[in-house]
C-alpha atoms as a PDB file:
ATOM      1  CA  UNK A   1      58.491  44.771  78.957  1.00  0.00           C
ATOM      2  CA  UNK A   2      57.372  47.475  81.404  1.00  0.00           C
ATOM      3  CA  UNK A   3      59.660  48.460  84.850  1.00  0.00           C
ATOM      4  CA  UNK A   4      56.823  46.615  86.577  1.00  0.00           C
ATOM      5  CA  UNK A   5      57.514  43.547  85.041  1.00  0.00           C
ATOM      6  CA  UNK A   6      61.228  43.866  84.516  1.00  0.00           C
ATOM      7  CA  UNK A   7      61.511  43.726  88.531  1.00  0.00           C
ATOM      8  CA  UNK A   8      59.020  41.113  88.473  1.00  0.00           C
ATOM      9  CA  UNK A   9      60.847  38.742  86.372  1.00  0.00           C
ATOM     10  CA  UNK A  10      63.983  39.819  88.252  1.00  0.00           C
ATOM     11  CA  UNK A  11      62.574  38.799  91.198  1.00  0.00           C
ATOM     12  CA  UNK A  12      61.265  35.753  90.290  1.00  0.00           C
ATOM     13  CA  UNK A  13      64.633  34.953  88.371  1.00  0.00           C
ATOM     14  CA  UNK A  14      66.431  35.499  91.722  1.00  0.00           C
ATOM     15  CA  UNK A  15      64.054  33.251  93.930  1.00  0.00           C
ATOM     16  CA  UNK A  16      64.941  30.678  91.616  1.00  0.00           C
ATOM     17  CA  UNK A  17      68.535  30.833  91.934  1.00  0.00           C
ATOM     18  CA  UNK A  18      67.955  31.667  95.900  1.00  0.00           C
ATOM     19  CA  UNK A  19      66.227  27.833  95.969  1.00  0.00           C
ATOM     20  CA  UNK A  20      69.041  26.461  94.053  1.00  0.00           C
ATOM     21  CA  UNK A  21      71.668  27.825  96.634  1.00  0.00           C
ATOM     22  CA  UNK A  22      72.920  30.991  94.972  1.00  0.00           C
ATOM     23  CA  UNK A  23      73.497  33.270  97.789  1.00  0.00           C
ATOM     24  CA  UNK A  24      74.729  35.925  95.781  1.00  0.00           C
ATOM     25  CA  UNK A  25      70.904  36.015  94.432  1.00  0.00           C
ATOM     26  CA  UNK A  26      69.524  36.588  98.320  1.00  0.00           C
ATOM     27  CA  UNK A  27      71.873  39.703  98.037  1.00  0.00           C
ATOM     28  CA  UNK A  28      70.150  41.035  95.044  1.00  0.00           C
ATOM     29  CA  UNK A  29      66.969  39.742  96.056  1.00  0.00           C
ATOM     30  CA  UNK A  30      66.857  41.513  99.516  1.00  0.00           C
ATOM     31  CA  UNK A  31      67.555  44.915  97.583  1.00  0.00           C
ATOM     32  CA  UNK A  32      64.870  44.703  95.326  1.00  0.00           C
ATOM     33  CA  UNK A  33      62.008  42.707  97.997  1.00  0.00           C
ATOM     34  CA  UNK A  34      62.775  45.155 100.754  1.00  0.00           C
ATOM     35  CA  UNK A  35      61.004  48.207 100.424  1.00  0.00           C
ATOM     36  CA  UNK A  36      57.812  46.190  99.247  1.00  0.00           C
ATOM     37  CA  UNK A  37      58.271  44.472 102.653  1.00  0.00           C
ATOM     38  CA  UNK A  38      58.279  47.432 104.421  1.00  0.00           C
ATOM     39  CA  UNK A  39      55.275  49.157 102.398  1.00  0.00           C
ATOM     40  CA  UNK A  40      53.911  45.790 103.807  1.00  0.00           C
ATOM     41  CA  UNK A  41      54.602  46.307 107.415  1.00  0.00           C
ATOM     42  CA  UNK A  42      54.170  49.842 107.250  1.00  0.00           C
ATOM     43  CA  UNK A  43      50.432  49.642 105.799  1.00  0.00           C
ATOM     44  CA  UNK A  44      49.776  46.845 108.031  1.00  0.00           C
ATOM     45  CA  UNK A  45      51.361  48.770 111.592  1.00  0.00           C
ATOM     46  CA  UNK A  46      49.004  52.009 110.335  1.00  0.00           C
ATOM     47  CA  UNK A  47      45.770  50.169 111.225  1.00  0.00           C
ATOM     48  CA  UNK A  48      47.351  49.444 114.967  1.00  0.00           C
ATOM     49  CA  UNK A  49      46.163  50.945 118.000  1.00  0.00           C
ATOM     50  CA  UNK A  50      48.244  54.215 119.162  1.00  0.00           C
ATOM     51  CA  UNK A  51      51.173  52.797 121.431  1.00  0.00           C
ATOM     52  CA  UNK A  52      51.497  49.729 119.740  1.00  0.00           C
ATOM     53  CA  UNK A  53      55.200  48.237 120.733  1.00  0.00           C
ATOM     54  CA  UNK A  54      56.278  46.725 117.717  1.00  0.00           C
ATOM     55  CA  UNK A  55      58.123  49.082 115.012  1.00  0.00           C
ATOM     56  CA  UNK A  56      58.047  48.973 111.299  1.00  0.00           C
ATOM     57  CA  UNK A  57      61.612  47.888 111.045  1.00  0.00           C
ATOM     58  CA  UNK A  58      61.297  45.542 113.516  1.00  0.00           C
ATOM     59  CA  UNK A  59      58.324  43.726 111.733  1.00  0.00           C
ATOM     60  CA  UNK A  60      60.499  44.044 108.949  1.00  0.00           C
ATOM     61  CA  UNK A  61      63.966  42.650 109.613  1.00  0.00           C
ATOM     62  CA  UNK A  62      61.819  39.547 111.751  1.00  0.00           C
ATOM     63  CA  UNK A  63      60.154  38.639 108.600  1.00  0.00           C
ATOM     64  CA  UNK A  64      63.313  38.931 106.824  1.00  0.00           C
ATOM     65  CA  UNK A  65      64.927  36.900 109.173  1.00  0.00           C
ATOM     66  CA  UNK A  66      62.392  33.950 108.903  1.00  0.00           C
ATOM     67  CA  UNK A  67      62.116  34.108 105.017  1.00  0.00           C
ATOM     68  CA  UNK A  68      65.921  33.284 105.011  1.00  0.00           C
ATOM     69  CA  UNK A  69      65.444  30.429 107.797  1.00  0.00           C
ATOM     70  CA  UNK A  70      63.071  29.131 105.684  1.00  0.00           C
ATOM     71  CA  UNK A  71      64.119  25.845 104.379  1.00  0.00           C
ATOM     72  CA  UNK A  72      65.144  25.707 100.955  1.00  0.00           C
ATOM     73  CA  UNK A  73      61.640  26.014  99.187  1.00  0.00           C
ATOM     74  CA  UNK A  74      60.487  26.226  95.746  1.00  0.00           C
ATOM     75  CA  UNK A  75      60.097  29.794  94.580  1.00  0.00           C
ATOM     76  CA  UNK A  76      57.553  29.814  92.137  1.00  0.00           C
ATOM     77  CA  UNK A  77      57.252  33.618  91.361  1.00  0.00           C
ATOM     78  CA  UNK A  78      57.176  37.102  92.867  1.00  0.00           C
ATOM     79  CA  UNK A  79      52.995  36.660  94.163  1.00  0.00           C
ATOM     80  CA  UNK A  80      54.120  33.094  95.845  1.00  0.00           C
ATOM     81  CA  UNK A  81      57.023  34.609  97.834  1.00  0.00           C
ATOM     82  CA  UNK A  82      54.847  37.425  99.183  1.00  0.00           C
ATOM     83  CA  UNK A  83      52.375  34.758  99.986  1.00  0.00           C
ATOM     84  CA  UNK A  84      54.528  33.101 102.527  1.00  0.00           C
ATOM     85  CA  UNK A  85      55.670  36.963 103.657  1.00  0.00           C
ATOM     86  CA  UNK A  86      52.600  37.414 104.562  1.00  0.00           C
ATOM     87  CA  UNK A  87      51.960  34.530 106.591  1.00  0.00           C
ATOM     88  CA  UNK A  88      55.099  34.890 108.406  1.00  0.00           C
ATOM     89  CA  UNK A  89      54.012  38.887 109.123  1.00  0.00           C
ATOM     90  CA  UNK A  90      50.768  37.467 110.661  1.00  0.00           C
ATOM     91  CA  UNK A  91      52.918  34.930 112.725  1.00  0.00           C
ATOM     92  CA  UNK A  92      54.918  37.487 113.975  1.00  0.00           C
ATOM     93  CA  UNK A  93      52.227  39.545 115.128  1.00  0.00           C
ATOM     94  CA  UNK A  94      50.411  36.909 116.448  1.00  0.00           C
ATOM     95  CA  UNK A  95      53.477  35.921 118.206  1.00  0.00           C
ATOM     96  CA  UNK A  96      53.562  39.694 119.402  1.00  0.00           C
ATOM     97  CA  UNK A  97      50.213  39.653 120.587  1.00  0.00           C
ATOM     98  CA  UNK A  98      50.231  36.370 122.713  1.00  0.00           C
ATOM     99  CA  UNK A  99      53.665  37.659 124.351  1.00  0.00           C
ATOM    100  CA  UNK A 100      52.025  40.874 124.768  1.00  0.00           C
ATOM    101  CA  UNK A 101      49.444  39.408 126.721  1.00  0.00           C
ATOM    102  CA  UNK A 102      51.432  37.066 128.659  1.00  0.00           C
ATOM    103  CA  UNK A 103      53.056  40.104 129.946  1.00  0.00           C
ATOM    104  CA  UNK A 104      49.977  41.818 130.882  1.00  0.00           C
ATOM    105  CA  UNK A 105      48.764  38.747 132.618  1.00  0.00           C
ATOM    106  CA  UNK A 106      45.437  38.699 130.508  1.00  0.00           C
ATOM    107  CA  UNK A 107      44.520  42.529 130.290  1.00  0.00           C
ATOM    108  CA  UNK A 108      45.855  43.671 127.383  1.00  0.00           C
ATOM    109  CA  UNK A 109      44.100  42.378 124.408  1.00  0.00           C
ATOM    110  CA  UNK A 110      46.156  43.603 120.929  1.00  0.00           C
ATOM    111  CA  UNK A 111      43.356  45.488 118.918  1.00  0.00           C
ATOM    112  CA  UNK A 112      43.795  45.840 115.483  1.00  0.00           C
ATOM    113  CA  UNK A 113      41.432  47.257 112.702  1.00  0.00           C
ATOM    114  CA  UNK A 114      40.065  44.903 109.731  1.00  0.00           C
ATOM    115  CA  UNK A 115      37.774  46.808 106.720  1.00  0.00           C
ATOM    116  CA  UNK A 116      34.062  45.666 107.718  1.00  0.00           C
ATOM    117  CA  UNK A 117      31.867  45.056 104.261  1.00  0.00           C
ATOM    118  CA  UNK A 118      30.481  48.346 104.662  1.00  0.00           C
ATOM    119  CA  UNK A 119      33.631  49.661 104.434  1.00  0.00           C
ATOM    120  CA  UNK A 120      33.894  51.154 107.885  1.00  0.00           C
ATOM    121  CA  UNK A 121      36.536  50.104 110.064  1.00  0.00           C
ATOM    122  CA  UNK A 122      36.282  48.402 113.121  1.00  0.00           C
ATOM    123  CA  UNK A 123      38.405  47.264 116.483  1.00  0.00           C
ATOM    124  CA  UNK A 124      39.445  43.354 116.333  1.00  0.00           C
ATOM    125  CA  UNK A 125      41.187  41.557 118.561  1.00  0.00           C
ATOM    126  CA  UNK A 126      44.674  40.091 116.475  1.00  0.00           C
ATOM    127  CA  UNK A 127      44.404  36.699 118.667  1.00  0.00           C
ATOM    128  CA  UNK A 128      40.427  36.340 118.148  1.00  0.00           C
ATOM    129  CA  UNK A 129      41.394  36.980 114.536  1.00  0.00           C
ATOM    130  CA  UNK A 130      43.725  34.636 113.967  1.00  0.00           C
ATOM    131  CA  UNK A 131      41.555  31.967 115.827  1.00  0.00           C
ATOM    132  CA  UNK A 132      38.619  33.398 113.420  1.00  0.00           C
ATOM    133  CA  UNK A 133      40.698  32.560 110.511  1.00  0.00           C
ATOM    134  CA  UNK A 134      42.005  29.002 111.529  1.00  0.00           C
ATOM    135  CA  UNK A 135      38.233  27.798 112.039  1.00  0.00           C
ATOM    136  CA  UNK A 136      37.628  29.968 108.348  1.00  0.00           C
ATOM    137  CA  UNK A 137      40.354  27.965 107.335  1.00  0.00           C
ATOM    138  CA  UNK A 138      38.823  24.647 107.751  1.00  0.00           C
ATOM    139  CA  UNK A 139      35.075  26.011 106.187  1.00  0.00           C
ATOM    140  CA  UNK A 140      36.914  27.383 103.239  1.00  0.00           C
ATOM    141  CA  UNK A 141      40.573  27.763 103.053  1.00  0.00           C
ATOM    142  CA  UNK A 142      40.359  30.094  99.899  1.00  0.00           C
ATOM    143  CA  UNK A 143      38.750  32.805 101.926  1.00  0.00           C
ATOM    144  CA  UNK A 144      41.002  32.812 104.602  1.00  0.00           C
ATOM    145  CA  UNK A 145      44.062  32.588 102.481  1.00  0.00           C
ATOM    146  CA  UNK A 146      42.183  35.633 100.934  1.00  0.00           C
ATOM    147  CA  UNK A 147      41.972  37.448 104.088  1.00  0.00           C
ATOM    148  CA  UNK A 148      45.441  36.677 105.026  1.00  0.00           C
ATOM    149  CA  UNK A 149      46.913  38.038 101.621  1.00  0.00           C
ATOM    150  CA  UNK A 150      44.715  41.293 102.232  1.00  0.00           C
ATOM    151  CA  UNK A 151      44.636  41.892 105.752  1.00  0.00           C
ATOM    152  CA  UNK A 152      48.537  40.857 106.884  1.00  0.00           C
ATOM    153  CA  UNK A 153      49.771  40.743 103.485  1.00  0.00           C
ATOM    154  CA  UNK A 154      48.609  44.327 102.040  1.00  0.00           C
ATOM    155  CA  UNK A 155      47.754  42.819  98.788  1.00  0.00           C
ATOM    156  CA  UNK A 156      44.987  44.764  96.600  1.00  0.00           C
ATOM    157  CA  UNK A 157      42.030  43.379  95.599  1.00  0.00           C
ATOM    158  CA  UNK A 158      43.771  42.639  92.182  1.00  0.00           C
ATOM    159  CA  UNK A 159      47.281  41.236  93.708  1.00  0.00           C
ATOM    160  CA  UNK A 160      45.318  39.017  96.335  1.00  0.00           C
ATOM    161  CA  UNK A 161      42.865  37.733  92.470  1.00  0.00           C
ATOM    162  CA  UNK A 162      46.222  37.322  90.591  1.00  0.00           C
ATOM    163  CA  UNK A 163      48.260  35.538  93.663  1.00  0.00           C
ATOM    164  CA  UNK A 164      45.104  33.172  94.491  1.00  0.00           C
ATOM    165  CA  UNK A 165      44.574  32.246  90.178  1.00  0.00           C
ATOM    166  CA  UNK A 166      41.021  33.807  90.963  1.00  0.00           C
ATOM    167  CA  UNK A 167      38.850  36.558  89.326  1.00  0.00           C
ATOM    168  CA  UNK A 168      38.968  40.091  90.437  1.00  0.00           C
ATOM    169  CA  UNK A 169      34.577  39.659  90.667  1.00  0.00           C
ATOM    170  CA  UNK A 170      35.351  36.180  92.726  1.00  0.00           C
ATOM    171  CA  UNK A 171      37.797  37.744  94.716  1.00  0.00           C
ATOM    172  CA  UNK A 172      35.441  40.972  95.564  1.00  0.00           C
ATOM    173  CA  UNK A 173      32.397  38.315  96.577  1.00  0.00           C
ATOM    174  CA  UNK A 174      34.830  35.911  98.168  1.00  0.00           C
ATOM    175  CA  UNK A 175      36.291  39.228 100.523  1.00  0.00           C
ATOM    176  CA  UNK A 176      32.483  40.481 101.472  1.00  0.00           C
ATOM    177  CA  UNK A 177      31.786  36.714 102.260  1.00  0.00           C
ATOM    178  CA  UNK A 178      34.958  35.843 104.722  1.00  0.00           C
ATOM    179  CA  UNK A 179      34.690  39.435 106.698  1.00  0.00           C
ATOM    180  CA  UNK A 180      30.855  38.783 107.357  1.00  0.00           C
ATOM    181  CA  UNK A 181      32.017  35.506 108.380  1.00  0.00           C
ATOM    182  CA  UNK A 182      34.831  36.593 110.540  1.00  0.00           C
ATOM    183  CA  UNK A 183      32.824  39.200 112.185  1.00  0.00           C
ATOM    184  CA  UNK A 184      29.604  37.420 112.596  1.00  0.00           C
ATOM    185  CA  UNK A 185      32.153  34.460 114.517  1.00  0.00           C
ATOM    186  CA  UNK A 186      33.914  37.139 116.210  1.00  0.00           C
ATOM    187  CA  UNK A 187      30.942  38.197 118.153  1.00  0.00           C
ATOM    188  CA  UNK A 188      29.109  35.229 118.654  1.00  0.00           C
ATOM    189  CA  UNK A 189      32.958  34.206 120.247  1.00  0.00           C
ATOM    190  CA  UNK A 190      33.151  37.308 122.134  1.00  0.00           C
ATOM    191  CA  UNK A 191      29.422  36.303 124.192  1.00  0.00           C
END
Protein backbone atom coordinates (compact mmCIF):
# COMPACT_ATOMS: atom_id res chain seq x y z
CA UNK A 1 0.00 0.00 0.00
CA UNK A 2 1.40 3.39 -1.06
CA UNK A 3 1.87 6.58 1.72
CA UNK A 4 -1.12 7.93 -0.19
CA UNK A 5 -3.25 5.32 0.75
CA UNK A 6 -1.78 4.40 4.09
CA UNK A 7 -3.06 8.01 5.32
CA UNK A 8 -6.11 7.40 3.49
CA UNK A 9 -7.12 4.35 5.23
CA UNK A 10 -5.85 6.00 8.42
CA UNK A 11 -8.07 8.56 7.98
CA UNK A 12 -10.93 6.84 7.16
CA UNK A 13 -10.14 4.28 10.08
CA UNK A 14 -10.17 7.30 12.46
CA UNK A 15 -13.56 8.89 11.18
CA UNK A 16 -14.94 5.71 12.02
CA UNK A 17 -13.91 5.52 15.48
CA UNK A 18 -14.53 9.56 15.68
CA UNK A 19 -18.52 8.52 14.86
CA UNK A 20 -18.40 5.85 17.37
CA UNK A 21 -17.23 8.32 20.18
CA UNK A 22 -13.49 7.73 20.32
CA UNK A 23 -12.12 11.05 21.05
CA UNK A 24 -8.74 9.96 21.20
CA UNK A 25 -9.30 9.32 17.23
CA UNK A 26 -10.36 13.31 16.71
CA UNK A 27 -6.78 13.81 18.22
CA UNK A 28 -5.13 11.78 15.61
CA UNK A 29 -7.49 12.73 13.09
CA UNK A 30 -6.97 16.57 13.42
CA UNK A 31 -3.09 15.89 12.93
CA UNK A 32 -3.33 14.13 9.89
CA UNK A 33 -6.76 16.31 8.22
CA UNK A 34 -5.16 19.61 9.08
CA UNK A 35 -2.77 20.66 6.68
CA UNK A 36 -5.12 19.33 3.80
CA UNK A 37 -7.61 21.79 5.39
CA UNK A 38 -5.45 24.47 5.19
CA UNK A 39 -4.09 23.67 1.50
CA UNK A 40 -7.96 23.97 1.24
CA UNK A 41 -8.41 27.38 2.63
CA UNK A 42 -5.26 28.55 1.44
CA UNK A 43 -6.03 27.70 -2.40
CA UNK A 44 -9.44 28.86 -1.92
CA UNK A 45 -8.34 32.59 0.01
CA UNK A 46 -5.66 32.94 -3.20
CA UNK A 47 -8.50 33.58 -5.68
CA UNK A 48 -9.87 36.54 -3.15
CA UNK A 49 -9.76 40.05 -3.88
CA UNK A 50 -6.57 41.98 -2.32
CA UNK A 51 -7.75 43.13 1.29
CA UNK A 52 -9.93 40.43 1.84
CA UNK A 53 -10.58 40.27 5.90
CA UNK A 54 -10.73 36.79 6.54
CA UNK A 55 -7.24 34.86 7.17
CA UNK A 56 -6.22 31.40 6.25
CA UNK A 57 -6.15 30.25 9.80
CA UNK A 58 -9.13 31.74 10.57
CA UNK A 59 -11.06 29.89 7.71
CA UNK A 60 -9.32 27.12 9.06
CA UNK A 61 -9.83 26.72 12.80
CA UNK A 62 -13.91 27.90 11.91
CA UNK A 63 -14.23 24.92 9.78
CA UNK A 64 -12.54 22.92 12.30
CA UNK A 65 -14.67 24.12 14.81
CA UNK A 66 -17.97 23.20 12.96
CA UNK A 67 -16.71 19.71 11.75
CA UNK A 68 -16.41 18.85 15.54
CA UNK A 69 -20.00 20.47 16.33
CA UNK A 70 -21.19 18.41 13.86
CA UNK A 71 -23.49 15.88 15.23
CA UNK A 72 -22.28 12.52 15.44
CA UNK A 73 -22.43 11.52 11.63
CA UNK A 74 -21.50 8.59 9.69
CA UNK A 75 -18.00 8.85 8.30
CA UNK A 76 -17.93 6.98 5.31
CA UNK A 77 -14.31 7.66 4.05
CA UNK A 78 -11.62 10.30 3.60
CA UNK A 79 -13.57 11.96 0.02
CA UNK A 80 -17.03 12.08 2.23
CA UNK A 81 -15.46 14.02 5.14
CA UNK A 82 -13.91 16.59 2.80
CA UNK A 83 -17.26 16.75 1.19
CA UNK A 84 -18.96 18.18 4.18
CA UNK A 85 -15.47 20.43 4.72
CA UNK A 86 -16.19 21.88 1.92
CA UNK A 87 -19.61 22.82 2.39
CA UNK A 88 -18.98 24.16 5.72
CA UNK A 89 -15.85 26.40 4.02
CA UNK A 90 -18.52 27.80 1.59
CA UNK A 91 -20.87 28.48 4.65
CA UNK A 92 -18.37 30.25 6.30
CA UNK A 93 -17.59 32.44 3.59
CA UNK A 94 -20.90 32.99 2.72
CA UNK A 95 -21.49 33.81 6.25
CA UNK A 96 -18.40 36.24 5.82
CA UNK A 97 -19.72 37.82 2.93
CA UNK A 98 -23.36 38.61 4.13
CA UNK A 99 -21.74 40.07 7.50
CA UNK A 100 -19.40 41.84 5.37
CA UNK A 101 -22.04 43.50 3.68
CA UNK A 102 -24.22 44.16 6.51
CA UNK A 103 -21.40 46.19 7.72
CA UNK A 104 -20.98 48.12 4.65
CA UNK A 105 -24.64 48.81 4.55
CA UNK A 106 -24.96 47.34 0.91
CA UNK A 107 -21.65 48.64 -0.82
CA UNK A 108 -19.35 46.17 -0.47
CA UNK A 109 -20.10 43.22 -2.56
CA UNK A 110 -17.35 40.14 -1.67
CA UNK A 111 -15.79 39.37 -5.19
CA UNK A 112 -14.29 36.26 -5.65
CA UNK A 113 -12.80 34.55 -8.84
CA UNK A 114 -14.41 31.18 -10.34
CA UNK A 115 -12.38 29.42 -13.62
CA UNK A 116 -14.75 30.48 -16.67
CA UNK A 117 -14.85 27.40 -19.44
CA UNK A 118 -12.36 29.15 -21.35
CA UNK A 119 -10.22 28.94 -18.68
CA UNK A 120 -9.85 32.62 -17.94
CA UNK A 121 -10.75 33.86 -14.70
CA UNK A 122 -13.31 36.11 -13.87
CA UNK A 123 -14.79 38.49 -10.84
CA UNK A 124 -18.02 36.81 -9.07
CA UNK A 125 -19.86 37.97 -6.52
CA UNK A 126 -19.59 35.00 -3.39
CA UNK A 127 -23.43 35.86 -2.42
CA UNK A 128 -24.69 35.84 -6.25
CA UNK A 129 -22.73 32.59 -6.30
CA UNK A 130 -24.05 30.89 -3.73
CA UNK A 131 -27.65 31.98 -4.80
CA UNK A 132 -26.42 30.70 -8.45
CA UNK A 133 -25.72 27.41 -6.98
CA UNK A 134 -28.91 26.89 -4.76
CA UNK A 135 -31.20 27.49 -7.97
CA UNK A 136 -28.26 24.95 -9.86
CA UNK A 137 -29.02 22.90 -7.09
CA UNK A 138 -32.59 22.33 -7.75
CA UNK A 139 -31.91 21.93 -11.96
CA UNK A 140 -29.24 19.42 -11.19
CA UNK A 141 -27.83 18.84 -7.84
CA UNK A 142 -24.80 16.79 -9.27
CA UNK A 143 -23.40 19.87 -10.89
CA UNK A 144 -23.59 22.00 -8.12
CA UNK A 145 -22.30 19.51 -5.67
CA UNK A 146 -19.57 19.45 -8.45
CA UNK A 147 -18.94 23.03 -8.29
CA UNK A 148 -18.97 23.11 -4.62
CA UNK A 149 -16.28 20.23 -4.30
CA UNK A 150 -14.11 22.28 -6.92
CA UNK A 151 -14.67 25.76 -6.30
CA UNK A 152 -14.88 25.85 -2.12
CA UNK A 153 -13.60 22.49 -1.71
CA UNK A 154 -10.22 22.61 -3.90
CA UNK A 155 -10.83 19.20 -5.16
CA UNK A 156 -9.15 18.28 -8.70
CA UNK A 157 -10.92 17.30 -11.46
CA UNK A 158 -10.06 13.63 -10.45
CA UNK A 159 -10.84 14.02 -6.46
CA UNK A 160 -14.21 15.94 -7.25
CA UNK A 161 -14.87 12.28 -10.21
CA UNK A 162 -13.74 9.91 -7.38
CA UNK A 163 -15.75 11.80 -4.36
CA UNK A 164 -19.03 12.19 -6.66
CA UNK A 165 -18.69 7.96 -7.98
CA UNK A 166 -18.49 9.77 -11.50
CA UNK A 167 -16.08 9.56 -14.52
CA UNK A 168 -13.17 11.83 -14.88
CA UNK A 169 -14.85 12.54 -18.91
CA UNK A 170 -18.43 13.08 -16.97
CA UNK A 171 -16.95 15.11 -14.51
CA UNK A 172 -14.92 17.39 -17.22
CA UNK A 173 -18.49 17.84 -19.32
CA UNK A 174 -20.49 18.09 -16.13
CA UNK A 175 -17.79 21.22 -14.89
CA UNK A 176 -17.99 23.11 -18.55
CA UNK A 177 -21.86 22.60 -18.24
CA UNK A 178 -22.53 24.09 -14.47
CA UNK A 179 -19.94 27.23 -15.01
CA UNK A 180 -21.79 28.18 -18.36
CA UNK A 181 -24.77 27.78 -16.34
CA UNK A 182 -23.67 29.74 -13.39
CA UNK A 183 -22.35 32.49 -15.45
CA UNK A 184 -24.99 32.71 -18.04
CA UNK A 185 -27.57 33.05 -14.56
CA UNK A 186 -25.17 35.31 -13.05
CA UNK A 187 -25.62 37.92 -15.64
CA UNK A 188 -28.98 37.60 -16.64
CA UNK A 189 -29.34 38.13 -12.40
CA UNK A 190 -27.04 40.95 -12.43
CA UNK A 191 -29.62 43.04 -15.28
Amino acid sequence: MAMAEECEHEITLLLKQWSSGDQQALERLVSLVYPELRAIAARYLTRERAGHTLQCTALVHEAYLRLVRTPAKEWNDRKHFFAVAARIVREILVDHARARRTYKRGSGRVQVTIEEAAGTPAAVDLLDLDAALEELHKIDAQQSRLVELRFFGGLSIEETAETLGISTSTAKREWTTAKTWIRRHMQGASR
